[in-house]
N, C-alpha and C. Protein backbone atom coordinates (compact mmCIF):
# COMPACT_ATOMS: atom_id res chain seq x y z
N UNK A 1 -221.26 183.19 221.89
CA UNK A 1 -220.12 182.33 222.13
C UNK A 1 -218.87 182.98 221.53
N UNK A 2 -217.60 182.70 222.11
CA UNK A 2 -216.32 183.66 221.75
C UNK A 2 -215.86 182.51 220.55
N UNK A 3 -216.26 183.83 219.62
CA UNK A 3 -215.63 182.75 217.77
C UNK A 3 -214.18 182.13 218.30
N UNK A 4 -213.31 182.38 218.73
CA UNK A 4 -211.87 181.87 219.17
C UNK A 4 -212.52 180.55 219.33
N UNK A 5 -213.09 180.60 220.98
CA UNK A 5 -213.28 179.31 221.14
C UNK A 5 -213.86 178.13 220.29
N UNK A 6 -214.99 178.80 219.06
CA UNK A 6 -215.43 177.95 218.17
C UNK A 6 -214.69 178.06 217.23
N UNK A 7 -213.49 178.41 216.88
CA UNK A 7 -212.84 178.06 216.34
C UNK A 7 -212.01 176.50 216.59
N UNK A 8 -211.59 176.92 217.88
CA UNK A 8 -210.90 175.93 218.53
C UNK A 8 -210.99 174.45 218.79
N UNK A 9 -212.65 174.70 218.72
CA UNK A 9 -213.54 173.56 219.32
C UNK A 9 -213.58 172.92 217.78
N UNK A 10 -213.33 173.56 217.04
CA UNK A 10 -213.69 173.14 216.04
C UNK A 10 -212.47 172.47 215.26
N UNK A 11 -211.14 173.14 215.36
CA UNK A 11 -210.33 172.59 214.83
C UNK A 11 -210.27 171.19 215.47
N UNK A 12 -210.58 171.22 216.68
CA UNK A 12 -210.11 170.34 217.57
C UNK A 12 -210.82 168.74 217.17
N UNK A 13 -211.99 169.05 217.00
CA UNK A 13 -213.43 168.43 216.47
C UNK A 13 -212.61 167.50 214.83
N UNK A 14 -212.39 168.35 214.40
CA UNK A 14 -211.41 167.94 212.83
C UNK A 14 -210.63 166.95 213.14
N UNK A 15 -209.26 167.20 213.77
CA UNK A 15 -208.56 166.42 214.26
C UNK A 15 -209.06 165.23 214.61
N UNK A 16 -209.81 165.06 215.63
CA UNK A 16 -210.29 163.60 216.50
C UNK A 16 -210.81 162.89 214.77
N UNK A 17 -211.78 163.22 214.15
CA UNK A 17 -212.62 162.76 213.48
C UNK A 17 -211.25 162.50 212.21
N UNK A 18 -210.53 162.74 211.91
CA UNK A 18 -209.35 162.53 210.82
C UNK A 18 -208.47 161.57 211.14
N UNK A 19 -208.34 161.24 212.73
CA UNK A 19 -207.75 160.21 213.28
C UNK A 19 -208.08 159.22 213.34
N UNK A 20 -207.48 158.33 212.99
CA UNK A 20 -207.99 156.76 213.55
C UNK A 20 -208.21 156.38 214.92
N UNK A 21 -209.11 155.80 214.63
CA UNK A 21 -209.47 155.44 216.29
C UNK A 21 -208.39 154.09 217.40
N UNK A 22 -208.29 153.45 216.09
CA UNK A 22 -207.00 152.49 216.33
C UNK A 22 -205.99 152.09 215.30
N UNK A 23 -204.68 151.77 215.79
CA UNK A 23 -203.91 151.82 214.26
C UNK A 23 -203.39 150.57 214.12
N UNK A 24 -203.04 150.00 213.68
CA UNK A 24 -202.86 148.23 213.58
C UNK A 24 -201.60 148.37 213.93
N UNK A 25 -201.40 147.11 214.91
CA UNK A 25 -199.57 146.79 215.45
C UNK A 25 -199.05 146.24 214.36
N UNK A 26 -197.12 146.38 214.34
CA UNK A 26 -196.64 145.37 213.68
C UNK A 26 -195.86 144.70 214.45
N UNK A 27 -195.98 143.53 213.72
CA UNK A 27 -194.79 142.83 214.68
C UNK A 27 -194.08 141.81 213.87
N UNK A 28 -192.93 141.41 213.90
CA UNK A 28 -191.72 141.07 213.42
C UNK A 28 -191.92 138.96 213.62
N UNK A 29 -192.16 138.33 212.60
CA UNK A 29 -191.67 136.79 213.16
C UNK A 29 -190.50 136.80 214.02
N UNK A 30 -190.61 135.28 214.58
CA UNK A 30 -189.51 135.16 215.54
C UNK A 30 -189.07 133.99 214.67
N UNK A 31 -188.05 133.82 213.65
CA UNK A 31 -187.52 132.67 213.38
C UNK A 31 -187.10 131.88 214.41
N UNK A 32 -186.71 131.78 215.40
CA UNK A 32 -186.52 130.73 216.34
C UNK A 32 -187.41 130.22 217.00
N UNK A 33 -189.17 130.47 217.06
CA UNK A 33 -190.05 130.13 217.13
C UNK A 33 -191.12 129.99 215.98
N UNK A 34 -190.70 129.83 214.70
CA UNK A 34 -191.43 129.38 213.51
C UNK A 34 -190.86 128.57 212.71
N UNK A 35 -191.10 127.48 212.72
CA UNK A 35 -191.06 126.15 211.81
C UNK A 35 -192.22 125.52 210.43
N UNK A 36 -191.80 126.38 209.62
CA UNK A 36 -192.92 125.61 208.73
C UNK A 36 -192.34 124.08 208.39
N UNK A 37 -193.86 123.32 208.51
CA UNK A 37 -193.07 121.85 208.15
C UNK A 37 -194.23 121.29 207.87
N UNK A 38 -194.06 120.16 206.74
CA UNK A 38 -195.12 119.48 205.80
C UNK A 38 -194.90 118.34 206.32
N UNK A 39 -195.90 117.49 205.93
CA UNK A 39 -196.42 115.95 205.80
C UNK A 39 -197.08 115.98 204.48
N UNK A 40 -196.36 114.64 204.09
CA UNK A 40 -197.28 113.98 202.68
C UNK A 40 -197.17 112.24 202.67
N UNK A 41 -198.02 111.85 202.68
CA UNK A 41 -198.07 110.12 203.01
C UNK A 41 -197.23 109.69 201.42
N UNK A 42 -196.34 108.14 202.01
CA UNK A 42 -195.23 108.07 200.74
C UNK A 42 -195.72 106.83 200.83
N UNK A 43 -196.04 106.41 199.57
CA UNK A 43 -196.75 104.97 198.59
C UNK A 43 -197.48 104.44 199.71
N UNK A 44 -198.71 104.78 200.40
CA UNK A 44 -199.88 104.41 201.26
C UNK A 44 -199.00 103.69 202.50
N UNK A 45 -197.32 103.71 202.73
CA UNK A 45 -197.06 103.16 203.97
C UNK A 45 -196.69 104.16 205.13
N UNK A 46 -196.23 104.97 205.02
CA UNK A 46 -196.45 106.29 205.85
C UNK A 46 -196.05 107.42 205.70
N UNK A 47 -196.32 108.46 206.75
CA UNK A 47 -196.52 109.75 206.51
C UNK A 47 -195.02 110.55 206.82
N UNK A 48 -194.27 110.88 205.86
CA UNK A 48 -192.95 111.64 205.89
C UNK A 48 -193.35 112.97 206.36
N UNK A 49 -192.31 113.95 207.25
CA UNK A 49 -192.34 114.97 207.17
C UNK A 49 -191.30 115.62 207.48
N UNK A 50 -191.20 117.08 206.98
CA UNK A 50 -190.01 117.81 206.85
C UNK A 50 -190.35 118.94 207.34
N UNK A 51 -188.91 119.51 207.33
CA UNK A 51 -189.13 121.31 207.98
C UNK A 51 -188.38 122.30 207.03
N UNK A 52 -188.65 123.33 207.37
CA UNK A 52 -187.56 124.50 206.47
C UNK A 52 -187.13 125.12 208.06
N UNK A 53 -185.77 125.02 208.07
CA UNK A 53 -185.41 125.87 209.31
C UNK A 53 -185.24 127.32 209.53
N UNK A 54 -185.84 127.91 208.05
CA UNK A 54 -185.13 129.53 208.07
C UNK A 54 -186.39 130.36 207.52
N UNK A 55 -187.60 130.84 208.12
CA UNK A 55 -188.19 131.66 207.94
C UNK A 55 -188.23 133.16 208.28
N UNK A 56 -188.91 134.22 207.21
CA UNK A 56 -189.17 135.80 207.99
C UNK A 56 -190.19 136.07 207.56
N UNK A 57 -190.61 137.14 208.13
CA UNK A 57 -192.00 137.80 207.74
C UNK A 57 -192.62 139.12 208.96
N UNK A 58 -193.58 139.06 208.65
CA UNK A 58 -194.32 140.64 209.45
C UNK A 58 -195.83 140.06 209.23
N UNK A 59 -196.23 140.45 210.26
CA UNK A 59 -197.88 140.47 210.46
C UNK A 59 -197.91 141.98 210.94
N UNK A 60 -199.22 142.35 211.04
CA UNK A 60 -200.11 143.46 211.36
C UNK A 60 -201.03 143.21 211.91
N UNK A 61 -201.59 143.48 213.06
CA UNK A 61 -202.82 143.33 213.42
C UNK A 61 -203.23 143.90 214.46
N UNK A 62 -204.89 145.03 213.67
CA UNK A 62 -205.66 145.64 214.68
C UNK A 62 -206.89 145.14 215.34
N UNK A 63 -206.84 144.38 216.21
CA UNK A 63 -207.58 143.78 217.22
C UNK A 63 -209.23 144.25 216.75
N UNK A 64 -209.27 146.01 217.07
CA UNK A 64 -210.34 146.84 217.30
C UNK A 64 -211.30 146.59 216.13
N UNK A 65 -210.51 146.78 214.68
CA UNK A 65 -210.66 146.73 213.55
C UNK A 65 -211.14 145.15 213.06
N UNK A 66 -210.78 144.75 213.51
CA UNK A 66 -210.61 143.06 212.72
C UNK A 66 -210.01 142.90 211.33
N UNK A 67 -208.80 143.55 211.53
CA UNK A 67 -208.15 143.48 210.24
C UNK A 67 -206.22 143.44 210.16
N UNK A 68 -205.80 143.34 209.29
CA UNK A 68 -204.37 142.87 209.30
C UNK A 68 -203.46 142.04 208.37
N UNK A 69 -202.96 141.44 208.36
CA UNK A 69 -202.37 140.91 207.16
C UNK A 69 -201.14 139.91 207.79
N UNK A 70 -200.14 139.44 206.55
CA UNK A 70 -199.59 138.25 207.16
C UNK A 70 -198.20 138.34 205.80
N UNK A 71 -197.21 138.37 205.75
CA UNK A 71 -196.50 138.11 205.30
C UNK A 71 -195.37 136.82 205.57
N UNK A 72 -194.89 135.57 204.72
CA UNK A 72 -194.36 134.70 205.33
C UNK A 72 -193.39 134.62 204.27
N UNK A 73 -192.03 134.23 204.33
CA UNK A 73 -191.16 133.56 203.64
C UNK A 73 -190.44 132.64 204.23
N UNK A 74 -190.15 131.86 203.21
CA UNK A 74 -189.38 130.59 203.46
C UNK A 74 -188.64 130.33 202.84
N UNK A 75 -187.21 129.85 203.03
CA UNK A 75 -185.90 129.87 202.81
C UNK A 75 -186.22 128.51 202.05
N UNK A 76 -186.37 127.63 201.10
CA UNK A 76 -186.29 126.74 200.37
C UNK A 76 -185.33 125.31 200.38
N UNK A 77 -184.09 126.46 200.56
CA UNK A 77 -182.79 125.50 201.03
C UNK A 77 -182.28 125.26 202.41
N UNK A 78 -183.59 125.77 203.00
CA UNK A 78 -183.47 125.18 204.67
C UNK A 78 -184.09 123.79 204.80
N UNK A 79 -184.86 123.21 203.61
CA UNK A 79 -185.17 122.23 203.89
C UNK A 79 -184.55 121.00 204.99
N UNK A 80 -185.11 120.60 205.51
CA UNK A 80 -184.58 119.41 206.47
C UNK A 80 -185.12 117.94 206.96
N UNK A 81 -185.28 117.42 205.90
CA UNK A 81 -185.66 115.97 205.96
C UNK A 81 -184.83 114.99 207.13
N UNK A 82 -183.89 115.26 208.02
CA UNK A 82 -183.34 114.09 208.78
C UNK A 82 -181.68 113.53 207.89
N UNK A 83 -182.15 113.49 206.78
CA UNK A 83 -181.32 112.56 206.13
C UNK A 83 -180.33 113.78 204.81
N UNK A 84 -179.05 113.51 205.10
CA UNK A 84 -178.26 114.86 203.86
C UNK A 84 -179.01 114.22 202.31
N UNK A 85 -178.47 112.71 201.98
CA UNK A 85 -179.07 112.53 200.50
C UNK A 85 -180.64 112.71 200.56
N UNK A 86 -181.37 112.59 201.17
CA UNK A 86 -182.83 112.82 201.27
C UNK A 86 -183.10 114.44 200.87
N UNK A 87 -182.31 115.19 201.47
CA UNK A 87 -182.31 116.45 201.50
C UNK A 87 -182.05 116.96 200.23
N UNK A 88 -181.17 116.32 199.06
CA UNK A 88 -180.46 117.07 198.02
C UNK A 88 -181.54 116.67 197.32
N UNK A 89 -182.35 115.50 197.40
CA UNK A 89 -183.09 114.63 196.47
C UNK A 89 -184.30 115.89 195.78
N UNK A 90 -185.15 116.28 197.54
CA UNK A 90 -186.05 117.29 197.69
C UNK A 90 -185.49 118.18 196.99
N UNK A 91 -184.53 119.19 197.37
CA UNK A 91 -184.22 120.23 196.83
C UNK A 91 -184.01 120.17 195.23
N UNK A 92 -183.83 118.76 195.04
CA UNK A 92 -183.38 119.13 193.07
C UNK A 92 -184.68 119.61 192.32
N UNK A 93 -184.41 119.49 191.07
CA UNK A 93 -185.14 120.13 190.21
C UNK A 93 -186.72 119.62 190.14
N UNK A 94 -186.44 117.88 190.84
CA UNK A 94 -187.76 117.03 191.25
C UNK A 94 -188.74 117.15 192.22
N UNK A 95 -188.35 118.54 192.93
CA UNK A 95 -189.31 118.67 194.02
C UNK A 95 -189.20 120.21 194.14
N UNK A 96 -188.18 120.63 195.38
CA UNK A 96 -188.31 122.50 195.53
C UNK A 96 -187.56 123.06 194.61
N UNK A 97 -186.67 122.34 193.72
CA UNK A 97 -185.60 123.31 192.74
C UNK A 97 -185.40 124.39 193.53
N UNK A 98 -184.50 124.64 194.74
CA UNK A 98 -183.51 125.76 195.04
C UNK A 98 -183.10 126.58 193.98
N UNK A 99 -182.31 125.86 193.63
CA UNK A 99 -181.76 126.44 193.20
C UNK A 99 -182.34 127.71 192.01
N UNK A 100 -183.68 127.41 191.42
CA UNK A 100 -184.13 128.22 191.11
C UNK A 100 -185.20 129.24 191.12
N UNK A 101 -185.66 128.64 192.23
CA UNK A 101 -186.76 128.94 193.76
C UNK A 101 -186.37 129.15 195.00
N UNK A 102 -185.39 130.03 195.47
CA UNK A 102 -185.05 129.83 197.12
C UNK A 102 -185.97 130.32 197.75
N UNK A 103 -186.94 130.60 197.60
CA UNK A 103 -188.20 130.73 198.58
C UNK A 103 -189.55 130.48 198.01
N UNK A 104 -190.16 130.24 199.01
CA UNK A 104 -191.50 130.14 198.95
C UNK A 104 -192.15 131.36 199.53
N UNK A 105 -193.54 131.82 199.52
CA UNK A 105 -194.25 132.84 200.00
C UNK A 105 -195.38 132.82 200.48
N UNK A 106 -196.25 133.13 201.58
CA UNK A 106 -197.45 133.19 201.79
C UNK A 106 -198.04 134.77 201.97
N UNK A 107 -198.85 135.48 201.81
CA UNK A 107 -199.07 136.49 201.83
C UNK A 107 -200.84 136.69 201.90
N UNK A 108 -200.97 137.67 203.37
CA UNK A 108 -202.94 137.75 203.17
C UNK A 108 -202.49 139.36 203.37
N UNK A 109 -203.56 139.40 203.13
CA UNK A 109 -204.60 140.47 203.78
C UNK A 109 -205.74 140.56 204.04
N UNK A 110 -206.37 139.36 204.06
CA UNK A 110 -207.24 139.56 205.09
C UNK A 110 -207.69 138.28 205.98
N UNK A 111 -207.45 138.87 207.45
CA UNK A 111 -207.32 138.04 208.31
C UNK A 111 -209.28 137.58 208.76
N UNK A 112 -209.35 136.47 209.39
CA UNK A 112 -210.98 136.59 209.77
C UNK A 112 -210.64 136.15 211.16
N UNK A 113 -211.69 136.86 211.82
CA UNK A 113 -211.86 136.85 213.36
C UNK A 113 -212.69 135.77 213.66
N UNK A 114 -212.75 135.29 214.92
CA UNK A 114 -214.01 134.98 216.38
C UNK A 114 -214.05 135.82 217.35
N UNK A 115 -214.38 136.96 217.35
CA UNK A 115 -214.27 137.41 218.68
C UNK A 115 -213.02 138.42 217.76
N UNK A 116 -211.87 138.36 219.11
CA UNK A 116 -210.69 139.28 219.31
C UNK A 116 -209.81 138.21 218.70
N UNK A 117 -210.00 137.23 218.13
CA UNK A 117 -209.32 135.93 217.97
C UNK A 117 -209.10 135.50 216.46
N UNK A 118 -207.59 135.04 216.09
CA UNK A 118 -208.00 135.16 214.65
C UNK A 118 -208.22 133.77 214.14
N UNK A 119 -208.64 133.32 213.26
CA UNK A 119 -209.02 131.81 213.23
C UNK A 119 -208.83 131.75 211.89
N UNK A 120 -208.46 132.31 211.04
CA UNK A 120 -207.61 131.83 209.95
C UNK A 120 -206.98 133.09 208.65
N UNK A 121 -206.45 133.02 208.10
CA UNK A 121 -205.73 134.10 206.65
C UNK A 121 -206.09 133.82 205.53
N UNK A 122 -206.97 134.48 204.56
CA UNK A 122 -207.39 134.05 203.51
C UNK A 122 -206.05 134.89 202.52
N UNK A 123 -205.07 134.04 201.49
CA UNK A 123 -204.21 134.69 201.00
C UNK A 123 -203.79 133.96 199.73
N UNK A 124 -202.44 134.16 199.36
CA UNK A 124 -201.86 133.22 198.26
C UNK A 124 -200.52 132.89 198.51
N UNK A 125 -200.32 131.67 197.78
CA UNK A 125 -198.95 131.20 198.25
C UNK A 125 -198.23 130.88 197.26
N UNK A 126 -196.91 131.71 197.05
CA UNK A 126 -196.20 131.26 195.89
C UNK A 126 -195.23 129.90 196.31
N UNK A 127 -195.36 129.22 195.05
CA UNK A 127 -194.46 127.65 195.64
C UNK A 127 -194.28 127.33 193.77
N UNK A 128 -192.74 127.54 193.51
CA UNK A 128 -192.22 127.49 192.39
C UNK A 128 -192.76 128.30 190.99
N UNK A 129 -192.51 129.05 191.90
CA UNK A 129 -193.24 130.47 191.35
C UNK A 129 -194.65 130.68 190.31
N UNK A 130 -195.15 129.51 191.04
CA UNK A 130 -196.26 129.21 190.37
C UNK A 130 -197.50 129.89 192.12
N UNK A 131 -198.41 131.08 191.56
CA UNK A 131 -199.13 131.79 192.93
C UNK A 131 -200.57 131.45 192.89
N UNK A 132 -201.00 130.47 193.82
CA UNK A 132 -202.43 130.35 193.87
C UNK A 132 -203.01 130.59 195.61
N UNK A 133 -204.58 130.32 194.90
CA UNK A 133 -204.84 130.82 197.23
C UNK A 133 -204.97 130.26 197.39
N UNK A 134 -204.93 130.31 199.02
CA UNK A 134 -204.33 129.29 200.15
C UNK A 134 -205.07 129.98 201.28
N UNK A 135 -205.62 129.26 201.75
CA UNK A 135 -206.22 129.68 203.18
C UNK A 135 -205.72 128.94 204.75
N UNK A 136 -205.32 129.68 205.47
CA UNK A 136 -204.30 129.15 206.50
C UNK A 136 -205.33 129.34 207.81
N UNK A 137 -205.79 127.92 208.13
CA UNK A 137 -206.25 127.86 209.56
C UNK A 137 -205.82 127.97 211.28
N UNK A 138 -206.16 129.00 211.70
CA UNK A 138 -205.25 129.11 212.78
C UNK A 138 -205.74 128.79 214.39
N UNK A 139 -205.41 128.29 214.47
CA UNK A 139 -205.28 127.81 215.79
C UNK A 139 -204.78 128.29 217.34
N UNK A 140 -205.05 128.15 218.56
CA UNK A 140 -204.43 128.64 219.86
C UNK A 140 -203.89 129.88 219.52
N UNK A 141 -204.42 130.55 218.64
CA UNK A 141 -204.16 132.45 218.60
C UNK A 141 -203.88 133.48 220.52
N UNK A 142 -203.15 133.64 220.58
CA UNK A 142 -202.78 134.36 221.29
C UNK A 142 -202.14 135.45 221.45
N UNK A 143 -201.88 136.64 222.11
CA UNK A 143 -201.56 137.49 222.27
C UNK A 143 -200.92 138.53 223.66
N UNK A 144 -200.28 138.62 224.28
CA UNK A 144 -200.04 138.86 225.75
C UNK A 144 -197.77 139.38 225.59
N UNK A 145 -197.94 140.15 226.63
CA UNK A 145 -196.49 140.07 226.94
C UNK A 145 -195.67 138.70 227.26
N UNK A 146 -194.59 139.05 226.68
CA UNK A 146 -193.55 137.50 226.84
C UNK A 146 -193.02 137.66 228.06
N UNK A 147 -192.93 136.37 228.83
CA UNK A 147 -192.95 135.93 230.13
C UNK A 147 -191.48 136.53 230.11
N UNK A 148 -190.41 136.27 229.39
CA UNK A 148 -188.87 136.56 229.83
C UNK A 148 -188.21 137.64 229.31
N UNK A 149 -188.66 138.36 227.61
CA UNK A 149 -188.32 139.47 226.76
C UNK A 149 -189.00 140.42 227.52
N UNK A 150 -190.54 140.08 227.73
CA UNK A 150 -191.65 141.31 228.18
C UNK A 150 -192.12 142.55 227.44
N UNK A 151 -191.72 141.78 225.95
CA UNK A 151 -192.33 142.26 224.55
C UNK A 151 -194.04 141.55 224.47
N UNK A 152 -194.66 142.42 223.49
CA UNK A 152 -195.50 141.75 223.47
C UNK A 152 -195.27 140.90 222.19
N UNK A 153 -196.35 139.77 222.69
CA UNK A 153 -195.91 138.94 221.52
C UNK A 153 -197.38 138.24 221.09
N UNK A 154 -197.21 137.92 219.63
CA UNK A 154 -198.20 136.91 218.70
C UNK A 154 -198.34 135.52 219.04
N UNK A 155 -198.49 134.56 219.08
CA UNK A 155 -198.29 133.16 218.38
C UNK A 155 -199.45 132.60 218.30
N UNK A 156 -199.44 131.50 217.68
CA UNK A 156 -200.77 130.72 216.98
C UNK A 156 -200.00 129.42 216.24
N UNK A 157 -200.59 128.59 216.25
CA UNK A 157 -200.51 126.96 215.22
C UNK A 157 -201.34 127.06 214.21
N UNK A 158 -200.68 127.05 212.97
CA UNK A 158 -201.30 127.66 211.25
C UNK A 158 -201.44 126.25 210.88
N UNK A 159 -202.43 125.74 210.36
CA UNK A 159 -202.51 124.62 209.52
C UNK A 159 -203.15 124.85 207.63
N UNK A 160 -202.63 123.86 206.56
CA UNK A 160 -203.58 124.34 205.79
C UNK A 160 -202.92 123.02 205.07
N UNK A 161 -203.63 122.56 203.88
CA UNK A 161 -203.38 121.28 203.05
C UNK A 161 -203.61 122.37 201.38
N UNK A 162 -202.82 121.40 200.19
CA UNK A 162 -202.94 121.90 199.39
C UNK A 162 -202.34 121.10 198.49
N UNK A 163 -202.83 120.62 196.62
CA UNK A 163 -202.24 120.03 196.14
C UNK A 163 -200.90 120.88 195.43
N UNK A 164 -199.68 119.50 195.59
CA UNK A 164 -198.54 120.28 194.77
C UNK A 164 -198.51 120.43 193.40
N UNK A 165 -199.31 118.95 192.62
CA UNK A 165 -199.23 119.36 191.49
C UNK A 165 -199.67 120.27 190.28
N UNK A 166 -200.65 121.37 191.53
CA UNK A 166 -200.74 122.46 191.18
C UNK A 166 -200.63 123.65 191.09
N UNK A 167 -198.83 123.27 191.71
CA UNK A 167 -197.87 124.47 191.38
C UNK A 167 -196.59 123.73 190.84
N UNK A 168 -196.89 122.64 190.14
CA UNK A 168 -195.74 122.45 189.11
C UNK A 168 -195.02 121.20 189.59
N UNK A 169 -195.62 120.73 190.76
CA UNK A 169 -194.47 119.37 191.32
C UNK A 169 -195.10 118.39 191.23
N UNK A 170 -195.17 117.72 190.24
CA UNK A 170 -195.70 116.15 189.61
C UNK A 170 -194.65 115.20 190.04
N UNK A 171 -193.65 115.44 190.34
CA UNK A 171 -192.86 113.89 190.85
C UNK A 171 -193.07 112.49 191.29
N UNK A 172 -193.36 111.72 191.10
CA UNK A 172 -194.07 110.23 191.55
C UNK A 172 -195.45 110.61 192.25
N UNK A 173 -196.44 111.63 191.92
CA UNK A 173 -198.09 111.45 191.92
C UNK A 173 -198.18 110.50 191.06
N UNK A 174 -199.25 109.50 191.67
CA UNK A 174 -199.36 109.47 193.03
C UNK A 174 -199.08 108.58 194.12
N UNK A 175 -198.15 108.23 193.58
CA UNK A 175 -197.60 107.56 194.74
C UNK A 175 -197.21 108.09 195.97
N UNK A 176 -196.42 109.18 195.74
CA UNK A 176 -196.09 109.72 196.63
C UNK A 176 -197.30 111.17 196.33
N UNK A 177 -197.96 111.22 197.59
CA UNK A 177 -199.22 112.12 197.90
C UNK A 177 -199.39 113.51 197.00
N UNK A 178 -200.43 113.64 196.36
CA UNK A 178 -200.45 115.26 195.80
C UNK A 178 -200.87 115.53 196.98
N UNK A 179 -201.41 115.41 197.56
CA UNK A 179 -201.90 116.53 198.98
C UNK A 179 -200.73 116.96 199.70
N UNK A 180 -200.47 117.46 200.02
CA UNK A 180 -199.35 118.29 200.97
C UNK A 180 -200.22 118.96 202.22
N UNK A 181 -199.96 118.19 203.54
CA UNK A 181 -200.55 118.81 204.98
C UNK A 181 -199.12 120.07 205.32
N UNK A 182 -199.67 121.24 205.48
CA UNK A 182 -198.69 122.38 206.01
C UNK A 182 -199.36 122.53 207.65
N UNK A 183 -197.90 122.34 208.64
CA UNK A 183 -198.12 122.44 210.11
C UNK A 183 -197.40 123.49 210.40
N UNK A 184 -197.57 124.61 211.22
CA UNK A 184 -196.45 125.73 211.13
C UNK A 184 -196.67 126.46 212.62
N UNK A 185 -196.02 126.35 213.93
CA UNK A 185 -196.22 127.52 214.91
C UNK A 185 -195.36 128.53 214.75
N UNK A 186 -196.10 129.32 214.57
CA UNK A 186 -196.09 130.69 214.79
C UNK A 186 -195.53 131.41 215.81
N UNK A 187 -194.48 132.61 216.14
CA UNK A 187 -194.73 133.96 217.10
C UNK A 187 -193.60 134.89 216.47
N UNK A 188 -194.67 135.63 216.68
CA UNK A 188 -194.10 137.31 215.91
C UNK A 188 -193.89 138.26 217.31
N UNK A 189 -193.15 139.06 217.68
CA UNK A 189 -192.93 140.43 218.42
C UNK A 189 -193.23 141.38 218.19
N UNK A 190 -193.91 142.35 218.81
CA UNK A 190 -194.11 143.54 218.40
C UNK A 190 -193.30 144.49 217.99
N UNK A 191 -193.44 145.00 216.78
CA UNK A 191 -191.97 146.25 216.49
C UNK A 191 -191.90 147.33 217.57
């Protein structure tokens, strides 16, 4: 056999095997399609809920692999209860303290599959800068080009519950609910 060619064959051989076989996408949130927003039931007569209007973040995700990650932030002082005094109430020092917390955080790395499908983020979530884990259930996961951009795009409905007063927000527990329900749709773009 001509050594050249086994040379060749061989460098060539190196290469493939040094390469990844697949490399994980990124893709960019779409703040105008992500709303994180809570429910917490107020003195057993009903269930309040709010939004933050200003999120960013980045996901990753290699299909092939079953692996990826999730970065989320949340603007704190986007809060939006409906009501302006309702709004300042939340934000004071009795609930999100902005002012010395303007964000919140969620962060995985590691995503779990069904299939090609992701069905939830095992991660941690900072909330008054107090960081514990949080596991985010996901829902209607999808993936496909956007009907009008013709980017490809992410989205999914994230759910997850979690108590507050164990990241520092005791305010009228329990009257007003330690459980905190988190509802959040999702869609990210591909970079």
């Amino acid at each position: 056999m001509n050594k050249n060619f086994t040379s060749i064959v061989a460098i060539a051989l190196t290469g493939l095997l040094a390469a990844p076989a697949f490399a994980a996408d990124s893709y960019t949130v779409d703040p105008r399609h992500t709303f994180p927003m809570f429910e917490v039931n107020h003195m057993g007569f009903s269930t309040q809920r709010g939004r933050f209007n200003q999120s960013s973040g980045n996901i990753t995700l290699d299909t092939a692999a079953k692996k990826g990650s999730v970065e989320l932030t949340i603007a704190t002082a986007s809060l939006d209860m409906g009501l302006d005094k309702w709004d300042e109430h939340l934000k004071s020092e009795d609930f999100f303290n902005v002012a010395q917390f303007p964000t919140m955080h969620f962060t995985s790395d590691k995503l779990v599959f069904d299939g090609d499908k992701v069905v939830a983020a095992e991660g941690s979530f900072t909330l008054l800068g107090v960081t514990k884990p949080l596991t985010l259930t996901v829902s209607n996961f999808r993936c496909a080009p956007h009907p009008m951009n013709k980017k490809q795009t992410c989205g999914a409905d994230i759910t997850a519950t979690f108590k507050r007063s164990e990241f520092g927000m005791t305010k009228y527990v329990p009257g007003v609910s330690d459980e905190v329900k988190i509802s959040t749709p999702v869609e990210a773009v591909k970079d």
